[in-house]
N, C-alpha and C. Protein backbone atom coordinates (compact mmCIF):
# COMPACT_ATOMS: atom_id res chain seq x y z
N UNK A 1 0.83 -1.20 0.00
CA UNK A 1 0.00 0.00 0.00
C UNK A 1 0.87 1.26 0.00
N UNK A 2 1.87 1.00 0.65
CA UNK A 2 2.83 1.99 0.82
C UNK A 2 3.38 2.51 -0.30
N UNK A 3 3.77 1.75 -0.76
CA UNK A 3 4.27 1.56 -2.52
C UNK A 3 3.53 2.60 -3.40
N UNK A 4 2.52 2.06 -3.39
CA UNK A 4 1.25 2.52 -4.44
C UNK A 4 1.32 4.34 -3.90
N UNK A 5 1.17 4.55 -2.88
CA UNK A 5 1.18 5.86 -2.12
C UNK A 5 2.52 6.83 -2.62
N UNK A 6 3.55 6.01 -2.77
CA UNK A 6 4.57 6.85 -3.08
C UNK A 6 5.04 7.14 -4.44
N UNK A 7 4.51 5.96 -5.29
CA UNK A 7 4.59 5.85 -6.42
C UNK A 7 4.84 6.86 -7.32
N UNK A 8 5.52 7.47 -8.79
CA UNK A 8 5.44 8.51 -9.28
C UNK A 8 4.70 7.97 -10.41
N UNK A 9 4.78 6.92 -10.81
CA UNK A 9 3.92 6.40 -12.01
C UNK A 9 2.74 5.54 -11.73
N UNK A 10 2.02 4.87 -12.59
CA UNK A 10 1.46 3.84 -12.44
C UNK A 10 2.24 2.40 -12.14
N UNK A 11 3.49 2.93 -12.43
CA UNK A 11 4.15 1.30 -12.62
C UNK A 11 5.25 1.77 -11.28
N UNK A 12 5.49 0.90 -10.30
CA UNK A 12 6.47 0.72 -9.29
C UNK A 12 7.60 0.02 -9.02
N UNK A 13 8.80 1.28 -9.26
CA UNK A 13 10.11 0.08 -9.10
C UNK A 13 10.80 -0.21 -8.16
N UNK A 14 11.49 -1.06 -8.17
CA UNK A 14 12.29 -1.55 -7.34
C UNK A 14 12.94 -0.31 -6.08
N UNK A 15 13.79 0.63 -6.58
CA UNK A 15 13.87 1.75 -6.18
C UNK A 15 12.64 2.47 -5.13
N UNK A 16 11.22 2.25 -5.14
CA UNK A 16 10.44 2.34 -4.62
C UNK A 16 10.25 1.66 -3.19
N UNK A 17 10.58 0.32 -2.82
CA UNK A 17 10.28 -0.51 -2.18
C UNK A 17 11.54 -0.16 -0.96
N UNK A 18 11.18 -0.73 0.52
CA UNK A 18 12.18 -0.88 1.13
C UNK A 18 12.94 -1.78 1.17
N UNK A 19 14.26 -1.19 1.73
CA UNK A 19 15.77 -2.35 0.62
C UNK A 19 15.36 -3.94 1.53
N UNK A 20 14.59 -3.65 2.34
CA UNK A 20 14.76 -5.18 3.14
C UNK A 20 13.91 -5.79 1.66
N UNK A 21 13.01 -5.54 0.99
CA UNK A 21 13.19 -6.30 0.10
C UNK A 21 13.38 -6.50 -1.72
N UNK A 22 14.88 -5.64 -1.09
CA UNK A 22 15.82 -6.18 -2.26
C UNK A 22 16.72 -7.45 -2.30
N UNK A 23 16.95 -8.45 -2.79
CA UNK A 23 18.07 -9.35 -2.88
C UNK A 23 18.22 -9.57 -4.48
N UNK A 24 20.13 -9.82 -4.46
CA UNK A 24 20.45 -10.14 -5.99
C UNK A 24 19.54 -11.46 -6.52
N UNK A 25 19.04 -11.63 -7.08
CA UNK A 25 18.05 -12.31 -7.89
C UNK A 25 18.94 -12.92 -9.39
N UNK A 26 18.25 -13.84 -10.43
CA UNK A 26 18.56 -14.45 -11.72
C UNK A 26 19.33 -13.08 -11.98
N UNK A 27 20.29 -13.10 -12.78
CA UNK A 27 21.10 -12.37 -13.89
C UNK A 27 21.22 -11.35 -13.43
N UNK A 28 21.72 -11.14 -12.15
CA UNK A 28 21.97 -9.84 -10.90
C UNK A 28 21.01 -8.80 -11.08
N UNK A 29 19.50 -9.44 -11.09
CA UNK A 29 18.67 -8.26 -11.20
C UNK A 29 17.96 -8.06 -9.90
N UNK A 30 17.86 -7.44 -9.30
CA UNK A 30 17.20 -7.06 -7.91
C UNK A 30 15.44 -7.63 -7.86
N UNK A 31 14.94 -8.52 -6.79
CA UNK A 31 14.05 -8.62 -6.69
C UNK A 31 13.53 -9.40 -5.36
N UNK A 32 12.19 -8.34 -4.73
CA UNK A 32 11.81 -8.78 -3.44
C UNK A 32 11.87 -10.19 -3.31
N UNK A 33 11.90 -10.59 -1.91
CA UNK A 33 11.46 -11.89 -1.60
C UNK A 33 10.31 -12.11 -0.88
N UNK A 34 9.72 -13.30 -1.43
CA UNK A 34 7.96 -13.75 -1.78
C UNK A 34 7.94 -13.34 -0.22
N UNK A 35 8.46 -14.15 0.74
CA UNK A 35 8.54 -14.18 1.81
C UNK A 35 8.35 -12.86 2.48
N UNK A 36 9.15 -12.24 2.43
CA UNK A 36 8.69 -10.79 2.98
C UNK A 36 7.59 -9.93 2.65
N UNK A 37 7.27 -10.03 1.10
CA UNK A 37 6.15 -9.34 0.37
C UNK A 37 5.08 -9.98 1.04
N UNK A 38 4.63 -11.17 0.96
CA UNK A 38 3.92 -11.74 2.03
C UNK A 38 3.50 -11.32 3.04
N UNK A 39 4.42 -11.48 3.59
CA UNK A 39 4.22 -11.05 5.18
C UNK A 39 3.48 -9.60 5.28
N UNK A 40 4.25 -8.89 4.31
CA UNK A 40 3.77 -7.08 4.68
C UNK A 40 2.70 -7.07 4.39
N UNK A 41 1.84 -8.06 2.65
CA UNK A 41 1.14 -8.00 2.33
C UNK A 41 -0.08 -8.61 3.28
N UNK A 42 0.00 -9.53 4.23
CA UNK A 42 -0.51 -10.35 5.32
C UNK A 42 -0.79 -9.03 6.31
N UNK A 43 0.37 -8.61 6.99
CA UNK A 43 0.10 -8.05 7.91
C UNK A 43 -0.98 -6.53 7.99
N UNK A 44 -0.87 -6.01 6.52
CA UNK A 44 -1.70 -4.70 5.83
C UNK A 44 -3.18 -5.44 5.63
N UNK A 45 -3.72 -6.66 5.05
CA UNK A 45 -4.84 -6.87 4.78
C UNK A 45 -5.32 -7.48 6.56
N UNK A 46 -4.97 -8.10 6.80
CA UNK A 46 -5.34 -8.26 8.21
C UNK A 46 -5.67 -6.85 9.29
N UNK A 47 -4.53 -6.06 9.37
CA UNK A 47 -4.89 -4.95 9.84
C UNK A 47 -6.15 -3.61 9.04
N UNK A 48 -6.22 -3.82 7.79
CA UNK A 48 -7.49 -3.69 7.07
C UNK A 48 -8.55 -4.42 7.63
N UNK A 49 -8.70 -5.27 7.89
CA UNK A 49 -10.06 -6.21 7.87
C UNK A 49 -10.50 -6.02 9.05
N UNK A 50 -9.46 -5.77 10.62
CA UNK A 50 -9.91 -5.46 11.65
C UNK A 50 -10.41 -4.04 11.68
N UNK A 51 -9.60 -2.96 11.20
CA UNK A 51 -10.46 -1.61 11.05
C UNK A 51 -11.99 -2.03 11.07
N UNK A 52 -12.11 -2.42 9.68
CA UNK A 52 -13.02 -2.53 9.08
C UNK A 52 -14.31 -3.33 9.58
N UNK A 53 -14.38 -4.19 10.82
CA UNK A 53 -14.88 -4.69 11.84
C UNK A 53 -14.46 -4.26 13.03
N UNK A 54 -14.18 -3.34 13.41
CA UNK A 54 -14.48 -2.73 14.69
C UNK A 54 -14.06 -3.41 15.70
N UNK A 55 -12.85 -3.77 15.46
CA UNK A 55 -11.99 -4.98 15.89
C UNK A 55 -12.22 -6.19 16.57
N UNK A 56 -13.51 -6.75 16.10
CA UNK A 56 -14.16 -8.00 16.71
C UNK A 56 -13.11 -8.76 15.85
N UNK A 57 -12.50 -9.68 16.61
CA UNK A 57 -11.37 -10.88 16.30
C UNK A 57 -12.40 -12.07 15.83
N UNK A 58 -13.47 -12.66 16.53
CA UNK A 58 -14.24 -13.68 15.79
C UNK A 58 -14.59 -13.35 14.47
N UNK A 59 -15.09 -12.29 14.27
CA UNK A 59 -15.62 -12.13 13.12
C UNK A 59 -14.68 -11.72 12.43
N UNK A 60 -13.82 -11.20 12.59
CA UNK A 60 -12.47 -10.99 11.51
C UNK A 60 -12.07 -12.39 10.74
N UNK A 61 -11.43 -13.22 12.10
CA UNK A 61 -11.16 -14.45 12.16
C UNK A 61 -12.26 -15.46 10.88
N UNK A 62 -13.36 -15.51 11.11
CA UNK A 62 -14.38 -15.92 10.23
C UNK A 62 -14.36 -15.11 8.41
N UNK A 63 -13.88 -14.22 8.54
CA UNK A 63 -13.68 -13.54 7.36
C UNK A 63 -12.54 -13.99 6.41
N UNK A 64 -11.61 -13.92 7.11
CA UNK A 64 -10.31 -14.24 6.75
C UNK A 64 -10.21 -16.27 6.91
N UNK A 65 -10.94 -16.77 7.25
CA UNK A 65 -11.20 -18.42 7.31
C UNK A 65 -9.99 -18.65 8.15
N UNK A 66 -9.61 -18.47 9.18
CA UNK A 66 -8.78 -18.81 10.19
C UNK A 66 -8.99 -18.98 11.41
N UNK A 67 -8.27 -19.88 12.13
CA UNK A 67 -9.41 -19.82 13.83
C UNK A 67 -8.86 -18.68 14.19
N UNK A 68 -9.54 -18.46 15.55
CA UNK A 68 -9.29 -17.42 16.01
C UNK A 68 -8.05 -17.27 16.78
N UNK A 69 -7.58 -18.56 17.34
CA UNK A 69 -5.58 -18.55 17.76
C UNK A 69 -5.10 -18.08 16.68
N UNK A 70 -5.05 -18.74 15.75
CA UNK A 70 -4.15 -18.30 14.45
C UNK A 70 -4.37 -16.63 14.24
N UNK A 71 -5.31 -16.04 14.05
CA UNK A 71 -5.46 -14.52 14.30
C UNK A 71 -4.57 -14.02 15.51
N UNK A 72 -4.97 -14.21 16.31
CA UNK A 72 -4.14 -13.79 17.60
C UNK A 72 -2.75 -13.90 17.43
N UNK A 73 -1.98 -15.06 16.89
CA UNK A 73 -0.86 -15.01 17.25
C UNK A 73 -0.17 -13.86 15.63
N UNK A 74 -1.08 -14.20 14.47
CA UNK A 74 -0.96 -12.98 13.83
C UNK A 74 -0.95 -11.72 14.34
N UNK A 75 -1.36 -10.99 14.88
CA UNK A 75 -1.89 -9.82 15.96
C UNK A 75 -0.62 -10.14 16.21
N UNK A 76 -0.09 -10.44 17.39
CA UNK A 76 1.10 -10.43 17.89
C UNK A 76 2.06 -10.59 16.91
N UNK A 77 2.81 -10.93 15.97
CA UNK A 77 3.70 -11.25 15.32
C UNK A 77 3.57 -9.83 14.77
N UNK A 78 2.52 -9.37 14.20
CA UNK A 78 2.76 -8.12 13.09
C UNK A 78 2.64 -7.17 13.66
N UNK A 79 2.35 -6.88 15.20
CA UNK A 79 1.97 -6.21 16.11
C UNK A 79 0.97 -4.79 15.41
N UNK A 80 -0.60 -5.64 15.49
CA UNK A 80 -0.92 -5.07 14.55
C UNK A 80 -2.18 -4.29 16.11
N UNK A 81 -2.41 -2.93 16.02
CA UNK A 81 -2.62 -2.71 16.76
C UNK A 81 -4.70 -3.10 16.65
N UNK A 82 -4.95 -3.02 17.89
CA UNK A 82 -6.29 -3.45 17.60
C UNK A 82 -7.70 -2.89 18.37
């Protein structure tokens, strides 16, 4: 989301992103890792979805098809405030 926000074009480069996810990649070309994009991308739609429910965790939890531990320990890991 961040990305998109700072963006000067429609299209977003590398240069854009924070270096945690840059690594040398095929034919020394720079490119995030899934792993991290993930995660940020995880931790932004999750913290979306609770806004967006008024931070009831069951019903988040039910939205997102996860029990509700697995939410929680999300919450904690991304320290996503709530």
């Amino acid at each position: 989301e961040r990305a998109v926000v700072i963006a000067d074009d429609e299209l977003i480069t590398v240069d854009q992103l924070p270096e945690r996810f840059a690594q040398p990649g095929i034919h020394g070309r720079v490119s995030p890792l899934l792993k991290d994009a993930h995660e940020e991308f995880e931790a932004a739609y999750i913290q979306k979805v609770v806004a967006e429910n008024g931070g009831d965790k069951e019903l988040v939890s039910k939205i997102l098809g996860i029990d509700l531990s697995t939410l929680y320990r999300k919450i904690k890991k991304y320290d996503i405030r709530c």
